[in-house]
PDB file of N, CA and C in Angstrom:
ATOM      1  N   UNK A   1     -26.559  -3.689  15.470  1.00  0.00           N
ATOM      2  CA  UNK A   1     -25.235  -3.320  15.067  1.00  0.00           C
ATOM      3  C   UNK A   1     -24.965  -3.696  13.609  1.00  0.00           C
ATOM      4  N   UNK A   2     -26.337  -4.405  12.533  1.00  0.00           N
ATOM      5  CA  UNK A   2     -25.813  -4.225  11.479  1.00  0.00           C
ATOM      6  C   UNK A   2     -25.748  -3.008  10.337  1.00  0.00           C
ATOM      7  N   UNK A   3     -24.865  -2.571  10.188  1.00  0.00           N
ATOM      8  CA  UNK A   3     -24.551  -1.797   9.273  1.00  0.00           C
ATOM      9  C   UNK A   3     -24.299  -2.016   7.686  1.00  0.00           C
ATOM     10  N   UNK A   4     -24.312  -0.781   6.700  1.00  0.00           N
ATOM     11  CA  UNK A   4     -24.140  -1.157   5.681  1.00  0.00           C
ATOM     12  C   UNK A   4     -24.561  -2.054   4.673  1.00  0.00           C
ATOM     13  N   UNK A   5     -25.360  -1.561   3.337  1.00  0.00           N
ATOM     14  CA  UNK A   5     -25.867  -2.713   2.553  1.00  0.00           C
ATOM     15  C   UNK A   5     -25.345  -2.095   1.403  1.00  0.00           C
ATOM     16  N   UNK A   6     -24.459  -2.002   0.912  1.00  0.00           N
ATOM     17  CA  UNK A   6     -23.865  -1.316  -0.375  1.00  0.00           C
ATOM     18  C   UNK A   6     -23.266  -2.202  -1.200  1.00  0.00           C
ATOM     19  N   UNK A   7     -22.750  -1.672  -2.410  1.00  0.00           N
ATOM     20  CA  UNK A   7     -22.123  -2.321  -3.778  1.00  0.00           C
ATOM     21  C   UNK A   7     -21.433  -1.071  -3.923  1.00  0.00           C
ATOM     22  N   UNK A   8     -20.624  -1.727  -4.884  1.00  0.00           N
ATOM     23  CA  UNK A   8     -19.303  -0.625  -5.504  1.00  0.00           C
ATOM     24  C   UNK A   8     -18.352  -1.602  -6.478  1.00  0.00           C
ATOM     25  N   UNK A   9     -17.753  -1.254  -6.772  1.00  0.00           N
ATOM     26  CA  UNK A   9     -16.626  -2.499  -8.120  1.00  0.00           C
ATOM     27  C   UNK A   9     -15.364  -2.063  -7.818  1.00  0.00           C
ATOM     28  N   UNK A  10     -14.564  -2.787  -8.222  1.00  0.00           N
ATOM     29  CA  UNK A  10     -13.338  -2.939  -8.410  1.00  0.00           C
ATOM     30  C   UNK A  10     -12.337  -3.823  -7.827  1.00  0.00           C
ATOM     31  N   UNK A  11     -11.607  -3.940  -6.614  1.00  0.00           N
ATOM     32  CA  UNK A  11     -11.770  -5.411  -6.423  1.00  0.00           C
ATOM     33  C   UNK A  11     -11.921  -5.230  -5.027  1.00  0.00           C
ATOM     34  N   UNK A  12     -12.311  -6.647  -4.431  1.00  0.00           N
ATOM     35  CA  UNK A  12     -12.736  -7.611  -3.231  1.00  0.00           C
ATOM     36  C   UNK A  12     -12.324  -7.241  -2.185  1.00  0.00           C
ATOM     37  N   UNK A  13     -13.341  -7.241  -1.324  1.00  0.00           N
ATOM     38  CA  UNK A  13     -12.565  -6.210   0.093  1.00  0.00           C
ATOM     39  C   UNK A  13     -11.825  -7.761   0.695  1.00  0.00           C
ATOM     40  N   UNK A  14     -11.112  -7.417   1.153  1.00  0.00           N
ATOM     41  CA  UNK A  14     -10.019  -8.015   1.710  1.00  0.00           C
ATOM     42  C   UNK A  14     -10.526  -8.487   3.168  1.00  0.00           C
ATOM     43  N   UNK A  15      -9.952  -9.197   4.041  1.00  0.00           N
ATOM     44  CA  UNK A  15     -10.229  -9.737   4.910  1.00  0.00           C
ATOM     45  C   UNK A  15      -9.371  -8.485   5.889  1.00  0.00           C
ATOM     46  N   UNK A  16      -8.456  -8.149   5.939  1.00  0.00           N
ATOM     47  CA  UNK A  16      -7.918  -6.590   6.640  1.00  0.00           C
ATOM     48  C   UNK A  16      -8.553  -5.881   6.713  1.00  0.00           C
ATOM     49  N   UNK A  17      -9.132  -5.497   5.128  1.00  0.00           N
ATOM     50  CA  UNK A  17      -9.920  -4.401   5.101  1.00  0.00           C
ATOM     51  C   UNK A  17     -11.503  -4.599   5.814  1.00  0.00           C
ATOM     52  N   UNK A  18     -11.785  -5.878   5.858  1.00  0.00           N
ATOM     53  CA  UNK A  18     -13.274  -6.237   6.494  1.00  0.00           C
ATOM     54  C   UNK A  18     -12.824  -5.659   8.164  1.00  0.00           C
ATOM     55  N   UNK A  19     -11.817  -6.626   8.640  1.00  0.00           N
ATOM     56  CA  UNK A  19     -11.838  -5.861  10.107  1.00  0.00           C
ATOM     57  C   UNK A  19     -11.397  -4.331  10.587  1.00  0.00           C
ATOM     58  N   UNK A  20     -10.597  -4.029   9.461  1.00  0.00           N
ATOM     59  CA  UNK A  20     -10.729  -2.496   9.633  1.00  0.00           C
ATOM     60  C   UNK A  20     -12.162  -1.651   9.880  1.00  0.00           C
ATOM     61  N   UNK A  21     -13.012  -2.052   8.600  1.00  0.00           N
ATOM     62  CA  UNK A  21     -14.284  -1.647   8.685  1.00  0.00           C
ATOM     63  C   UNK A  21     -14.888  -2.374   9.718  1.00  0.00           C
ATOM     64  N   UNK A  22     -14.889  -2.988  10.039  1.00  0.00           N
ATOM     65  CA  UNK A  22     -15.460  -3.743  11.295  1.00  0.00           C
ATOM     66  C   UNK A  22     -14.919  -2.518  13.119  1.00  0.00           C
ATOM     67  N   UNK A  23     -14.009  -2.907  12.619  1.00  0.00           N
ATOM     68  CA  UNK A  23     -12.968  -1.786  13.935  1.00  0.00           C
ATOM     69  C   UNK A  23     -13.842  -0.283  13.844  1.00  0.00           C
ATOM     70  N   UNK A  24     -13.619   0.199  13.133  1.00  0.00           N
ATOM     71  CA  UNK A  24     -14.241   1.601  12.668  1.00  0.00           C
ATOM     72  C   UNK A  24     -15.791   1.569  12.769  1.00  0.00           C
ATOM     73  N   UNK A  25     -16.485   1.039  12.225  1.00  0.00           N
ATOM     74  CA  UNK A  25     -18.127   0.722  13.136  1.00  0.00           C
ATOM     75  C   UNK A  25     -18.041   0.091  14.883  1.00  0.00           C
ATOM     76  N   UNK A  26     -17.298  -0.126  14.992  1.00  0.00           N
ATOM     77  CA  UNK A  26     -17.378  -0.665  16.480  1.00  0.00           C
ATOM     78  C   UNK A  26     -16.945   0.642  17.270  1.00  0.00           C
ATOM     79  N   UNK A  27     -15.963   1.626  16.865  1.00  0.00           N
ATOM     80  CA  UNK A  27     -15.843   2.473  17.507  1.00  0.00           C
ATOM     81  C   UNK A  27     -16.844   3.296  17.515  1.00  0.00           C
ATOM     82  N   UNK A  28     -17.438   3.824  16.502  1.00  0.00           N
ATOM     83  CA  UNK A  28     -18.483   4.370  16.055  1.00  0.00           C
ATOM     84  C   UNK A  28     -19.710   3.989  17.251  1.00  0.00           C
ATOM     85  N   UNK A  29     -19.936   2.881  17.155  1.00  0.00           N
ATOM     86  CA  UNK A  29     -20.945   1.880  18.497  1.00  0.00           C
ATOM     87  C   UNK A  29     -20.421   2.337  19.286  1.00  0.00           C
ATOM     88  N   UNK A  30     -19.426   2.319  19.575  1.00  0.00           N
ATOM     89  CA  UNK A  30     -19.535   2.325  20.963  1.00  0.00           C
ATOM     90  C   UNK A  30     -19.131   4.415  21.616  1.00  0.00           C
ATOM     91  N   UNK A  31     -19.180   4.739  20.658  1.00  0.00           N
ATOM     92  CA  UNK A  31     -18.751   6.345  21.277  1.00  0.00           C
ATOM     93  C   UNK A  31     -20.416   6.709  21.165  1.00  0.00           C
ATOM     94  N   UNK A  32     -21.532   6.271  20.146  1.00  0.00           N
ATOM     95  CA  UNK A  32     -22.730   6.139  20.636  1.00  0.00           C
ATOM     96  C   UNK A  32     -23.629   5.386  21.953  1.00  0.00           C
ATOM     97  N   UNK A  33     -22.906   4.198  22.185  1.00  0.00           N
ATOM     98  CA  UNK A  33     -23.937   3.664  22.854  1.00  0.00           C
ATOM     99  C   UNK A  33     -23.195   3.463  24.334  1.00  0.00           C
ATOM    100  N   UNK A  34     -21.632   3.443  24.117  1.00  0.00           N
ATOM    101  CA  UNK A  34     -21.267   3.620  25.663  1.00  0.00           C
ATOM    102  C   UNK A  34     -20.317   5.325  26.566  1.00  0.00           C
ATOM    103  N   UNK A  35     -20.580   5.806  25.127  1.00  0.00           N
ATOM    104  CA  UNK A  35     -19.579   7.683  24.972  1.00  0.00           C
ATOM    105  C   UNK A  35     -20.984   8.820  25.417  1.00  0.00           C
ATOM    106  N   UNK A  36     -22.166   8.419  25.176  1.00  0.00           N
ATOM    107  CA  UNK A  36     -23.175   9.405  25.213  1.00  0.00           C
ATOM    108  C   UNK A  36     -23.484  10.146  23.876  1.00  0.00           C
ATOM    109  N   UNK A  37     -22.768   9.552  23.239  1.00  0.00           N
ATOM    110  CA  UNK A  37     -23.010  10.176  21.455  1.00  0.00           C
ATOM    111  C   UNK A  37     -24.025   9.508  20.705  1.00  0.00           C
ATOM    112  N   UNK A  38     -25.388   9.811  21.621  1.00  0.00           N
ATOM    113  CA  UNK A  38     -26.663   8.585  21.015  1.00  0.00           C
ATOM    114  C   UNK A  38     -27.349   9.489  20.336  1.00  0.00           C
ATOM    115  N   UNK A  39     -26.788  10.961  19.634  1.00  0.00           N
ATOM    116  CA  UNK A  39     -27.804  11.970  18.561  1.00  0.00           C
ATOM    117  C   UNK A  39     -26.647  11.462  17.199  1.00  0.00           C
ATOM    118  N   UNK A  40     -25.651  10.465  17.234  1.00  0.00           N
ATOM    119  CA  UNK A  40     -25.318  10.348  16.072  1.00  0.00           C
ATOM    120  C   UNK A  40     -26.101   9.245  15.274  1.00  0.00           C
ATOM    121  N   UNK A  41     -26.881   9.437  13.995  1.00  0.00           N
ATOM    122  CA  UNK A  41     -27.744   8.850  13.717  1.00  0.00           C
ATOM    123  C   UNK A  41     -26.788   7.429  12.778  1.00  0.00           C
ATOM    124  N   UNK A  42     -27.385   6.128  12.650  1.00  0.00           N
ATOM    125  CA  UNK A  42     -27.026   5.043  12.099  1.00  0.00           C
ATOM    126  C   UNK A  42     -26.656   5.131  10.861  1.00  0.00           C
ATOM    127  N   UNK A  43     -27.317   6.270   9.866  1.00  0.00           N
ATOM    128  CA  UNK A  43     -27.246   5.913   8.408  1.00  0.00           C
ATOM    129  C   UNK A  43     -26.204   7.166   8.203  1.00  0.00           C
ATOM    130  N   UNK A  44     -25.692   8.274   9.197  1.00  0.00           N
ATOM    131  CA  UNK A  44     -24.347   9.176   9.342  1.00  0.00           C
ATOM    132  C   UNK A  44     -23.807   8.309   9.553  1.00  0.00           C
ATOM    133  N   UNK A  45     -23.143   6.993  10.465  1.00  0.00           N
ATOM    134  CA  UNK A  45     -22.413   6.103  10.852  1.00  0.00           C
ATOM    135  C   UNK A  45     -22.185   5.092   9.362  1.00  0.00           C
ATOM    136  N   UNK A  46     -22.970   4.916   8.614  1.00  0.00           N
ATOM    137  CA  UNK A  46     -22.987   4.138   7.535  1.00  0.00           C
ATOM    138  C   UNK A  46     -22.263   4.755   6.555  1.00  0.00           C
ATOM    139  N   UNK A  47     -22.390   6.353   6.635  1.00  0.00           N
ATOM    140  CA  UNK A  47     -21.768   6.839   5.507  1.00  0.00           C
ATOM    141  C   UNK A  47     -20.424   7.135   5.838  1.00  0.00           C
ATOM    142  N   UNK A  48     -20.032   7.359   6.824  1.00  0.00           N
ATOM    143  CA  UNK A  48     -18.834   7.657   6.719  1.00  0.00           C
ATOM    144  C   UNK A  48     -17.777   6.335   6.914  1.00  0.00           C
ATOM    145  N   UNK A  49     -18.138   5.701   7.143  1.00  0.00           N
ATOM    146  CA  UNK A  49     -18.095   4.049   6.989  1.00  0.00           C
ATOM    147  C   UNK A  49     -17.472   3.461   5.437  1.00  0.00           C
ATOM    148  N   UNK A  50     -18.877   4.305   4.405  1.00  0.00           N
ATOM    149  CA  UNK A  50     -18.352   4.410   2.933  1.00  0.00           C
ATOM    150  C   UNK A  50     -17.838   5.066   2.340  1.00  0.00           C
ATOM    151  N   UNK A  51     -17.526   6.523   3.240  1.00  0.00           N
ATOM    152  CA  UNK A  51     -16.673   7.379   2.958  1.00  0.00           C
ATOM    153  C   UNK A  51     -15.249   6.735   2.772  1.00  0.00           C
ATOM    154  N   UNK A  52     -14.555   6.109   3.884  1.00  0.00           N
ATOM    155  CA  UNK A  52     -13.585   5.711   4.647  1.00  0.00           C
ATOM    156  C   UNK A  52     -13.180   4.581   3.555  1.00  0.00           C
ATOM    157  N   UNK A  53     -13.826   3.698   3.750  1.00  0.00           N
ATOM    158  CA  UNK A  53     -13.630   2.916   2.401  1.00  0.00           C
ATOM    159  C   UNK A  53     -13.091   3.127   0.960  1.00  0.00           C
ATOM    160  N   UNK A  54     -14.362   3.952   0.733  1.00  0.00           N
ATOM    161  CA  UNK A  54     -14.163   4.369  -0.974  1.00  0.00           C
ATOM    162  C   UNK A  54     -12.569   5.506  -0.583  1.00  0.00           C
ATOM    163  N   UNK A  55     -12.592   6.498   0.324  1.00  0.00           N
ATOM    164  CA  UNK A  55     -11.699   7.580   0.175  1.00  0.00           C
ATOM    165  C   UNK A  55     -10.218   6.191   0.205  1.00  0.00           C
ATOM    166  N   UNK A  56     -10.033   4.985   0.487  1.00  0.00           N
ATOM    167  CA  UNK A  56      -9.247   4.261   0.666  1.00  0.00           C
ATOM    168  C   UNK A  56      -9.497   3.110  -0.915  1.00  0.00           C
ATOM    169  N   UNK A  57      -9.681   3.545  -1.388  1.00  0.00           N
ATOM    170  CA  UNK A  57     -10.283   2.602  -3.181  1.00  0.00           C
ATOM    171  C   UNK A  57     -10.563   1.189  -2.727  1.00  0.00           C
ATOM    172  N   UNK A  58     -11.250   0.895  -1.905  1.00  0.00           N
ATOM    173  CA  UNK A  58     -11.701  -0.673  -1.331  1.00  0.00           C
ATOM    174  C   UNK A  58     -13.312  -0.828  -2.194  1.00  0.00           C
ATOM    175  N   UNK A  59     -13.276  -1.880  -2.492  1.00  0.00           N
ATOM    176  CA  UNK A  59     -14.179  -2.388  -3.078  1.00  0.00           C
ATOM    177  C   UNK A  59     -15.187  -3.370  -1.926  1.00  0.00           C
ATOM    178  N   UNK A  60     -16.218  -2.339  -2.485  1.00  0.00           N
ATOM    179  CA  UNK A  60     -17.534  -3.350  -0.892  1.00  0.00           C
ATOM    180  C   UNK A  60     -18.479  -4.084  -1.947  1.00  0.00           C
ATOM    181  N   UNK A  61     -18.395  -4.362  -3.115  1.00  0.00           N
ATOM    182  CA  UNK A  61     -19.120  -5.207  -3.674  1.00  0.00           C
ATOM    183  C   UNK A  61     -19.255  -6.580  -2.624  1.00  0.00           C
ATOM    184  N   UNK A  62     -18.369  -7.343  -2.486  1.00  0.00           N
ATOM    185  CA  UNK A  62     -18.355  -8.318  -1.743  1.00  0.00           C
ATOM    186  C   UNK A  62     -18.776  -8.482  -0.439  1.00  0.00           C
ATOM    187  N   UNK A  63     -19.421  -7.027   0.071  1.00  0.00           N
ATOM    188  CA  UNK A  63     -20.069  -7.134   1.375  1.00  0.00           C
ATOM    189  C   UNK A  63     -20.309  -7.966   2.220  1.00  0.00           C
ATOM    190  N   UNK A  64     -20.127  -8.649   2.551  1.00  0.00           N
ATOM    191  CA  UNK A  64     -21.577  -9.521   3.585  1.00  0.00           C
ATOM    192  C   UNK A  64     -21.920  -9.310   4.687  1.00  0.00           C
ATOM    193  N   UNK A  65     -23.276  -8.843   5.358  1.00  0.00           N
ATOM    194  CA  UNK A  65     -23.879  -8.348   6.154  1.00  0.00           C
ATOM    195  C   UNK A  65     -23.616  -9.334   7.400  1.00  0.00           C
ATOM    196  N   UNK A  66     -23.669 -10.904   7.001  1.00  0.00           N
ATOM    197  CA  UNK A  66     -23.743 -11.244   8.224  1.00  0.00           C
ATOM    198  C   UNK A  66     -22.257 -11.712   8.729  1.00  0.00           C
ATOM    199  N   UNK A  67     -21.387 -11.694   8.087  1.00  0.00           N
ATOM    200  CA  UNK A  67     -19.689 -11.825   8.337  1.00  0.00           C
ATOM    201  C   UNK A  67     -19.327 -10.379   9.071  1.00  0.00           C
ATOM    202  N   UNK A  68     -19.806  -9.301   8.300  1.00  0.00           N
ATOM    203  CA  UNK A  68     -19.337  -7.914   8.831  1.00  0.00           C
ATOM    204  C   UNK A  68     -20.152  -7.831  10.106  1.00  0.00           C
ATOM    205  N   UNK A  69     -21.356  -8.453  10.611  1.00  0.00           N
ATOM    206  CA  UNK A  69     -22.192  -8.516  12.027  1.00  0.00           C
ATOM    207  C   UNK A  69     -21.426  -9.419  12.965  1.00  0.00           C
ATOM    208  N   UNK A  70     -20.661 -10.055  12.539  1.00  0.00           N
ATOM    209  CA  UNK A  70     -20.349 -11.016  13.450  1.00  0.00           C
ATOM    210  C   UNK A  70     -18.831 -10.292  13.929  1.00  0.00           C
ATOM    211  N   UNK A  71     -18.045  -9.966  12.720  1.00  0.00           N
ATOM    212  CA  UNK A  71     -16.833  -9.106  12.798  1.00  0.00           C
ATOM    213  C   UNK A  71     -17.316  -7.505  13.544  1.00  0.00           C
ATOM    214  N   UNK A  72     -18.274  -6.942  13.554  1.00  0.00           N
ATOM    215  CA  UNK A  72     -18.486  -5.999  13.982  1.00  0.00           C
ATOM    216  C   UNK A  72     -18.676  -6.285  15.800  1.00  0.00           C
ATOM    217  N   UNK A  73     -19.364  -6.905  16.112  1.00  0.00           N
ATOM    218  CA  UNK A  73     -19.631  -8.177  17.470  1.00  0.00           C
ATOM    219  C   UNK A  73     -18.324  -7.745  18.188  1.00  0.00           C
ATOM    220  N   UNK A  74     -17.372  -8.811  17.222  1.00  0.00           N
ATOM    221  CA  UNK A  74     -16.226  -9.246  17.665  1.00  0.00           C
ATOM    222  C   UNK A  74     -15.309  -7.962  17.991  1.00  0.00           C
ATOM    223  N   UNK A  75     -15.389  -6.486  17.033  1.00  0.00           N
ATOM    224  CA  UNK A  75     -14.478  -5.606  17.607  1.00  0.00           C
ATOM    225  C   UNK A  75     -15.351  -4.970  18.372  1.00  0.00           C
ATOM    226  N   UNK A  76     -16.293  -4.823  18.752  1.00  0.00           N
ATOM    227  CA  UNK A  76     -16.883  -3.900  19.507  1.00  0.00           C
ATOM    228  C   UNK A  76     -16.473  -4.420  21.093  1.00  0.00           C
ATOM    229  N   UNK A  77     -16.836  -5.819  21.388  1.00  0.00           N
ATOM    230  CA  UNK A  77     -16.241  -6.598  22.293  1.00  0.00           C
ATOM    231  C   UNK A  77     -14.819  -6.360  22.955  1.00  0.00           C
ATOM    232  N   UNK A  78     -14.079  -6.548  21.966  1.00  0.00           N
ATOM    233  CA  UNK A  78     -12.545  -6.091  21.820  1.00  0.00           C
ATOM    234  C   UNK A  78     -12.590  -4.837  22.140  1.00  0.00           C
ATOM    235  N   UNK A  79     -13.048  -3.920  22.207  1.00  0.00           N
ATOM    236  CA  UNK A  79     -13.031  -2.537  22.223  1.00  0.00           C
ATOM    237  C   UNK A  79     -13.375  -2.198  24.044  1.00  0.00           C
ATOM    238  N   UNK A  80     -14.767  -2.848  24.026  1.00  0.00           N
ATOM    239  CA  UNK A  80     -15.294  -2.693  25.709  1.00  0.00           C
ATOM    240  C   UNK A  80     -13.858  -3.416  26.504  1.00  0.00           C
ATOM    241  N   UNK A  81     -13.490  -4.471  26.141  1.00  0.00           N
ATOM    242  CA  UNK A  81     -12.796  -5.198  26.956  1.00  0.00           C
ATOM    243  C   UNK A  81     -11.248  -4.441  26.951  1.00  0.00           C
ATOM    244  N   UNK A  82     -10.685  -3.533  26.442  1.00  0.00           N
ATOM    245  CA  UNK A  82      -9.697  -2.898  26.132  1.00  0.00           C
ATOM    246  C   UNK A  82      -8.964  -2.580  27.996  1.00  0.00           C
ATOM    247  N   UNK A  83      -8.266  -2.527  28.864  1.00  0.00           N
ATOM    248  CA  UNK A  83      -8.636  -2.353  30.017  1.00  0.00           C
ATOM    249  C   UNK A  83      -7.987  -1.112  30.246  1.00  0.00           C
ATOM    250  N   UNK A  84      -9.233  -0.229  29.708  1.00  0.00           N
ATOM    251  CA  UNK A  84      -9.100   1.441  30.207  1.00  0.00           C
ATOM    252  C   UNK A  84     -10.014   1.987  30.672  1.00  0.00           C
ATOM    253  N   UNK A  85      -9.767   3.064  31.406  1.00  0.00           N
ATOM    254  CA  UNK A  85     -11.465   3.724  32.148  1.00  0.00           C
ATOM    255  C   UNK A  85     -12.170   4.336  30.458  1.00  0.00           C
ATOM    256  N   UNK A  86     -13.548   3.864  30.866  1.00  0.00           N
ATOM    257  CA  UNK A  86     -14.357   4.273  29.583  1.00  0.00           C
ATOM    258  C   UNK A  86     -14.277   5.790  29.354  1.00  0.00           C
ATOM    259  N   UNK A  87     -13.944   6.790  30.293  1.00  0.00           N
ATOM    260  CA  UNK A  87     -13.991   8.041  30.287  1.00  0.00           C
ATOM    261  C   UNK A  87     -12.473   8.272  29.474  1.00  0.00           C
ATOM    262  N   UNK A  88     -11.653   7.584  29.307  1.00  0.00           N
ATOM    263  CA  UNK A  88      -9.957   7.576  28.884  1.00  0.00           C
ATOM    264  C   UNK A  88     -10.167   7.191  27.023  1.00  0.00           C
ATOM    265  N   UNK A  89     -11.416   6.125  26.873  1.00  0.00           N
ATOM    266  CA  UNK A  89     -11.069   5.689  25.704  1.00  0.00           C
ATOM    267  C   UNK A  89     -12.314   6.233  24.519  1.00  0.00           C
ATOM    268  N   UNK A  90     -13.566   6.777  25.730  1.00  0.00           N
ATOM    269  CA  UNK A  90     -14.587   8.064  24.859  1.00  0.00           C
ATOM    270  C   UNK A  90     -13.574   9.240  24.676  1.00  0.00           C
ATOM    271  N   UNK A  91     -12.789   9.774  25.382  1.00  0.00           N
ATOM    272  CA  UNK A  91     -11.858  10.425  25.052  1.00  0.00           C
ATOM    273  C   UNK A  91     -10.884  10.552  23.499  1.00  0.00           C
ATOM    274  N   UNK A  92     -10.467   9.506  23.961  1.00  0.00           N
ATOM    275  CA  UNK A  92      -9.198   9.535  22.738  1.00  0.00           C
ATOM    276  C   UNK A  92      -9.934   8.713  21.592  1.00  0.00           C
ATOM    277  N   UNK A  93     -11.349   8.024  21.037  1.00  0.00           N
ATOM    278  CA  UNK A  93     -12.077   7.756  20.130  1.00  0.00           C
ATOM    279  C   UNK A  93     -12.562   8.419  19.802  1.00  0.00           C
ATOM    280  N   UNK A  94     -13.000   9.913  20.369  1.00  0.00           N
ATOM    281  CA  UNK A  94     -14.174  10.644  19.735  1.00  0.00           C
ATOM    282  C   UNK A  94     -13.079  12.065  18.816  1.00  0.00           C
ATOM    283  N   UNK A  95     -11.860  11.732  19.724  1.00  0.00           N
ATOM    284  CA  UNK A  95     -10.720  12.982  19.602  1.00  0.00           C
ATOM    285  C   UNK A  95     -10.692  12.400  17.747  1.00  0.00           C
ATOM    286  N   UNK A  96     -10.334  10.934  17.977  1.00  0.00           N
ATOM    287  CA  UNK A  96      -9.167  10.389  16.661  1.00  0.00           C
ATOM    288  C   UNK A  96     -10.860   9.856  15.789  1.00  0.00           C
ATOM    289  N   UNK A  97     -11.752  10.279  15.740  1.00  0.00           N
ATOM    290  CA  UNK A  97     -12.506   9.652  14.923  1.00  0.00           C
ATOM    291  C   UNK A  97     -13.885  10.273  14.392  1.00  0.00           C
ATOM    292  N   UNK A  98     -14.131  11.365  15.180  1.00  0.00           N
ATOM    293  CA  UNK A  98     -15.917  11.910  15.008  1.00  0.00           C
ATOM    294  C   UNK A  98     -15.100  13.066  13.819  1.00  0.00           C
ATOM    295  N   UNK A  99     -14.032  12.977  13.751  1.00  0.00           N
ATOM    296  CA  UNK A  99     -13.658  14.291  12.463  1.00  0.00           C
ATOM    297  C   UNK A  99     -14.062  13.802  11.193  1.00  0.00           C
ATOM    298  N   UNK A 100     -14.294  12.412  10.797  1.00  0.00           N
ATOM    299  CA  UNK A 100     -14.397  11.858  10.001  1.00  0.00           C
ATOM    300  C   UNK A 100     -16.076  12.173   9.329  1.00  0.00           C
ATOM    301  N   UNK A 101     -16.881  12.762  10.554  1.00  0.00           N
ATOM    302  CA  UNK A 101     -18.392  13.073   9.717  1.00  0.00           C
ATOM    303  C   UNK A 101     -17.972  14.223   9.001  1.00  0.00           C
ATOM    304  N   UNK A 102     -17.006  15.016   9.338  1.00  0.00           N
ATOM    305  CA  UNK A 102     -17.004  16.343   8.506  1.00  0.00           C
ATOM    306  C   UNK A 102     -16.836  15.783   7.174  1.00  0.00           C
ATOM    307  N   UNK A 103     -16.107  15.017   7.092  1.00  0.00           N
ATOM    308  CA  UNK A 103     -16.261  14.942   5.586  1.00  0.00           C
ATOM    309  C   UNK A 103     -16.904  14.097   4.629  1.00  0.00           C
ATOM    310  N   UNK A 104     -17.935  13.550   5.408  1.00  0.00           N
ATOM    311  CA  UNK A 104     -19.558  13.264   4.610  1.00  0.00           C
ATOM    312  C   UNK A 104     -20.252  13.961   4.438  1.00  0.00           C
ATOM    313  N   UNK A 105     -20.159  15.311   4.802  1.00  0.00           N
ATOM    314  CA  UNK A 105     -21.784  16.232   5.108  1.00  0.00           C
ATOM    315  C   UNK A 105     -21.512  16.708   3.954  1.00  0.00           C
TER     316      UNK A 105
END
């Protein structure tokens, strides 16, 4: 589940903005690995990841792989544990979120 090894400037992603991006790869995980969406490939998941970011002027210079692994952990967790039928929340994640590859390609 680690994602992302990038740089960019301007200023410091924020601790919001880390679990946002954290939230947004976890959904991503999990509409792959518990939705049946296992032909969406990791480094499509990465980009629109930096799409989302940059289209939002966040600065990922400050990355860190193993804070964003542990934050990524933590929402994906949060996400399984949500208490809805998985068929209710592949639903309304793939509705409010797979639109987002269109505009990496």
């Amino acid at each position: 589940m680690t994602l992302l090894g990038i740089t960019n400037s301007a200023r410091a992603l924020s601790t919001n903005e880390a679990e946002d991006l954290a939230d947004l790869t976890a959904v991503f995980i999990y509409l792959k690995y518990d939705c049946g969406y296992s032909q969406i490939p990791d480094r499509e998941i990465e980009r629109a990841i930096v799409y989302f970011a940059k289209s939002n002027k966040w600065d990922l210079s400050n990355y860190n792989a193993e804070k964003m692994t542990v934050l990524n952990k933590e929402s994906y967790s949060d996400l399984k544990g949500i208490p809805l039928t998985t068929e209710f929340k592949c639903q309304s994640l793939a509705r409010d979120s797979l639109g987002l590859f269109a505009y990496v390609k």
